[in-house]
N, C-alpha and C. Protein backbone atom coordinates (compact mmCIF):
# COMPACT_ATOMS: atom_id res chain seq x y z
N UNK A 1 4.93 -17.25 12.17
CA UNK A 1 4.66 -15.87 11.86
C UNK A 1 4.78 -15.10 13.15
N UNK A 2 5.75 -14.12 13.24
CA UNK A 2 5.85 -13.34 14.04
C UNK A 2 5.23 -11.97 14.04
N UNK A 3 4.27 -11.37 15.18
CA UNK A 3 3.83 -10.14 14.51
C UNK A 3 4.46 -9.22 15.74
N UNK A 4 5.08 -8.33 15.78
CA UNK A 4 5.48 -7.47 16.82
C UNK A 4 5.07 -5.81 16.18
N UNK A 5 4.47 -4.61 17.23
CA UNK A 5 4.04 -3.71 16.97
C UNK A 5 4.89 -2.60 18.03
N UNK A 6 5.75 -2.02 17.69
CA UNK A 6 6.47 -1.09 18.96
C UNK A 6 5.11 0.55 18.82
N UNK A 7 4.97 0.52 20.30
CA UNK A 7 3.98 1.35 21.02
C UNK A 7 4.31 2.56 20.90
N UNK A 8 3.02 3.57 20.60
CA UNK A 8 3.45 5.15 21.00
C UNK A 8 3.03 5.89 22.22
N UNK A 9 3.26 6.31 22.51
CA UNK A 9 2.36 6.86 23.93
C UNK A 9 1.24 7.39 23.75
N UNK A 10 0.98 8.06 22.28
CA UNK A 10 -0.11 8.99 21.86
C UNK A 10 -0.65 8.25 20.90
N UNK A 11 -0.67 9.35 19.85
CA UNK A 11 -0.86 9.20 18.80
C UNK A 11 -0.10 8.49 17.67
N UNK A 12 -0.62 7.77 16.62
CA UNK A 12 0.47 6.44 15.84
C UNK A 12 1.47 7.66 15.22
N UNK A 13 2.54 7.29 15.48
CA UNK A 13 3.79 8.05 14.64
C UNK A 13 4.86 7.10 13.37
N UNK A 14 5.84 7.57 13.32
CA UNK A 14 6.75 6.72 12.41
C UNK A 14 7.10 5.82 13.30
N UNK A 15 6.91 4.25 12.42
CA UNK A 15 7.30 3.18 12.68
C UNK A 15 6.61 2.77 14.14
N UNK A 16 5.52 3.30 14.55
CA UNK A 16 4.82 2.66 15.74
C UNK A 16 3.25 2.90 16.19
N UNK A 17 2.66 2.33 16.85
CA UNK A 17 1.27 1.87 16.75
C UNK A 17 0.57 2.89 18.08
N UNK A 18 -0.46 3.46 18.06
CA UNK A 18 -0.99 3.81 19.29
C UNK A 18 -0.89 2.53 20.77
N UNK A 19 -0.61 2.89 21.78
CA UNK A 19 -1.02 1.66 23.17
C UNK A 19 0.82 1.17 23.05
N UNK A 20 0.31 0.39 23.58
CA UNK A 20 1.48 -0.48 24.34
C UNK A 20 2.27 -1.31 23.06
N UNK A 21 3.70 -1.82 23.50
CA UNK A 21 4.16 -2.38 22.45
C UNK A 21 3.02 -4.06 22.80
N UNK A 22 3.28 -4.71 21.44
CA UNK A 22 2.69 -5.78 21.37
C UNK A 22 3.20 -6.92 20.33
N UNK A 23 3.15 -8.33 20.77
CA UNK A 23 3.31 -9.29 20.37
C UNK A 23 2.29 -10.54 20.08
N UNK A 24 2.50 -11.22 18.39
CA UNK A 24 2.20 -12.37 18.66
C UNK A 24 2.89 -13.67 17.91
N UNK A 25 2.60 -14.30 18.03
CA UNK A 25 3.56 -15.75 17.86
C UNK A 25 2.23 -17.21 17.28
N UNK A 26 2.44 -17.16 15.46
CA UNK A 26 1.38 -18.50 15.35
C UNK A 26 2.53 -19.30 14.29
N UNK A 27 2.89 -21.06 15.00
CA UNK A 27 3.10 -21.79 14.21
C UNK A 27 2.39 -22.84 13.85
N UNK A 28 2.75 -23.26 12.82
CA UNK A 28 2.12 -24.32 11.87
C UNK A 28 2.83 -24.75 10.95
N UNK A 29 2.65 -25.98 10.15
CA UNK A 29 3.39 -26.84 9.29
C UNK A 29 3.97 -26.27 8.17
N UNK A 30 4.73 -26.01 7.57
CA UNK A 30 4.71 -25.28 6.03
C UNK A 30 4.31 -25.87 4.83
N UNK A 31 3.67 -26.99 5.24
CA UNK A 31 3.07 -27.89 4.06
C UNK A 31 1.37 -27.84 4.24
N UNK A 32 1.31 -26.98 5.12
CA UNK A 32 -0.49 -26.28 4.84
C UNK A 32 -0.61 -24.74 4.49
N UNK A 33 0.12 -24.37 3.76
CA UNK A 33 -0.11 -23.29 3.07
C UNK A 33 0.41 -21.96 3.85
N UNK A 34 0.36 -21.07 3.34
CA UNK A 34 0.70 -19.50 3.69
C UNK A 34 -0.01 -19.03 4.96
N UNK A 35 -1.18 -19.85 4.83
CA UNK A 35 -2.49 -20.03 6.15
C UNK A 35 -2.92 -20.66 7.16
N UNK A 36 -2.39 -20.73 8.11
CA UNK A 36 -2.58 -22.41 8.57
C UNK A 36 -4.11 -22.84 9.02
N UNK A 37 -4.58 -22.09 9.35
CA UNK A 37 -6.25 -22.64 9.37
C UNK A 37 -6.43 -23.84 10.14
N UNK A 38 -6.77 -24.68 10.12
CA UNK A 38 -7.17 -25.87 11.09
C UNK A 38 -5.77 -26.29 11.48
N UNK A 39 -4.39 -26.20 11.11
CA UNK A 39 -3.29 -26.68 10.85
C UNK A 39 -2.53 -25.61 11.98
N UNK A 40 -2.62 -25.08 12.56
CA UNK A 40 -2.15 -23.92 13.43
C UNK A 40 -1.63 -25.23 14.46
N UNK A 41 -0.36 -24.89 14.78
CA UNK A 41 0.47 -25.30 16.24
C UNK A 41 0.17 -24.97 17.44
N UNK A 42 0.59 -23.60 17.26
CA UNK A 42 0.51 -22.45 18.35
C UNK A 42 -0.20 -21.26 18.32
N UNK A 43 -0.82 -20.64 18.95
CA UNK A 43 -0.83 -18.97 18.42
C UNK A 43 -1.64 -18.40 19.53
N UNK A 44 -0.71 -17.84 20.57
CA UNK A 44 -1.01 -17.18 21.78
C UNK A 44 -2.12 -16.02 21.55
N UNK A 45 -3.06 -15.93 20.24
CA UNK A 45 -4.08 -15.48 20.66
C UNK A 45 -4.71 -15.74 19.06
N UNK A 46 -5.03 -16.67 19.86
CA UNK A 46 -6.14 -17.85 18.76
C UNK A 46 -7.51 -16.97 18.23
N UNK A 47 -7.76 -15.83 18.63
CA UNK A 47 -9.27 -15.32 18.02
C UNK A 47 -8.92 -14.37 17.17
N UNK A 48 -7.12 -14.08 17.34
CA UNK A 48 -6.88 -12.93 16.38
C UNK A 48 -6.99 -13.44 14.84
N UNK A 49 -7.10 -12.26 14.17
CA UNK A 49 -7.13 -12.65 12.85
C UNK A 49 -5.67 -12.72 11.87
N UNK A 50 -5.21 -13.41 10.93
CA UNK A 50 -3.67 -13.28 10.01
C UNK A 50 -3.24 -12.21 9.34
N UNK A 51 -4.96 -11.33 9.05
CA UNK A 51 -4.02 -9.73 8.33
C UNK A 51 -3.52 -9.11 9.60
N UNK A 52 -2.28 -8.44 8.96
CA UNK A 52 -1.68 -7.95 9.79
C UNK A 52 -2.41 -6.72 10.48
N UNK A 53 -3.14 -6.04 9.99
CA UNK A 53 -4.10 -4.60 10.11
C UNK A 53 -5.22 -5.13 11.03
N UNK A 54 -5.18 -6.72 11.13
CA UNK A 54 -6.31 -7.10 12.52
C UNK A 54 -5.96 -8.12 13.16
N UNK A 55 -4.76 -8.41 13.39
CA UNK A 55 -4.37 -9.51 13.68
C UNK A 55 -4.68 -9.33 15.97
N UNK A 56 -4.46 -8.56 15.99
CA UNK A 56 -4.98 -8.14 17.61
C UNK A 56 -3.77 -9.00 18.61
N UNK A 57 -2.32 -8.33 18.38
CA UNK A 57 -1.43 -9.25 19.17
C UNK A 57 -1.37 -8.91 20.64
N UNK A 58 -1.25 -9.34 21.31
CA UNK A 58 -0.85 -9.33 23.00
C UNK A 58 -0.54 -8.24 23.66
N UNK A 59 -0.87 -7.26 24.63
CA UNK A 59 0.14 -6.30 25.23
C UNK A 59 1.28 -7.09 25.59
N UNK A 60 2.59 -6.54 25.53
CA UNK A 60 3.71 -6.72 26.43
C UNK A 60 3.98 -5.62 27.13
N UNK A 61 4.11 -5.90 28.59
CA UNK A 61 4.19 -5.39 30.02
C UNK A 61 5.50 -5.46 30.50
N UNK A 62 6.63 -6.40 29.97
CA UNK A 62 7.61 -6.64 30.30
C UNK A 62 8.31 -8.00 29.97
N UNK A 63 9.25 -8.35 30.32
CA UNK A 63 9.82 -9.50 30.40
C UNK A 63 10.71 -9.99 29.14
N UNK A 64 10.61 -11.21 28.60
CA UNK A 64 11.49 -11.89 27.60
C UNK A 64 10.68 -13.03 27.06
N UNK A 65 10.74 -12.92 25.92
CA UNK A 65 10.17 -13.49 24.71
C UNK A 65 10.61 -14.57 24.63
N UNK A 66 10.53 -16.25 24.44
CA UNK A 66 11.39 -17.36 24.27
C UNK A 66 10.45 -18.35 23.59
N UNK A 67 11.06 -18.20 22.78
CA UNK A 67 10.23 -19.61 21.75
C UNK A 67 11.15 -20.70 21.49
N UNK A 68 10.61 -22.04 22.33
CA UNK A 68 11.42 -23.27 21.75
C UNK A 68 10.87 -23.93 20.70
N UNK A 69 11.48 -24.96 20.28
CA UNK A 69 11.31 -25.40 19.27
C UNK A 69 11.08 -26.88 19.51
């Protein structure tokens, strides 16, 4: 599950979020459900929550994104 949020400078406008753009990244098996719950791989910010409306992904500051496999 990929969650990416492109930033507004102000106030939330079309197609983007108040603050900084932001990212997050959680894998897990596809044979534990829609949820992964104890079953989670990865997920560069483990206290966030799976709805998307609280999921609390990462500032990005810069750089390049790379997910191996």
């Amino acid at each position: 599950m990929l969650y990416a949020y492109r930033g507004c400078p102000a106030a939330a406008g079309t197609g983007c979020q108040p603050g900084p753009d932001r990212f997050r990244i959680v894998t897990w098996p596809e044979s534990a459900g829609n949820v992964p719950g104890q079953a989670t791989l990865y997920d560069d910010s483990p206290n966030g929550d799976y709805d998307v409306d609280r999921a609390e992904p990462e500032p990005l500051a810069r750089g390049t994104i790379t997910v191996l496999r």
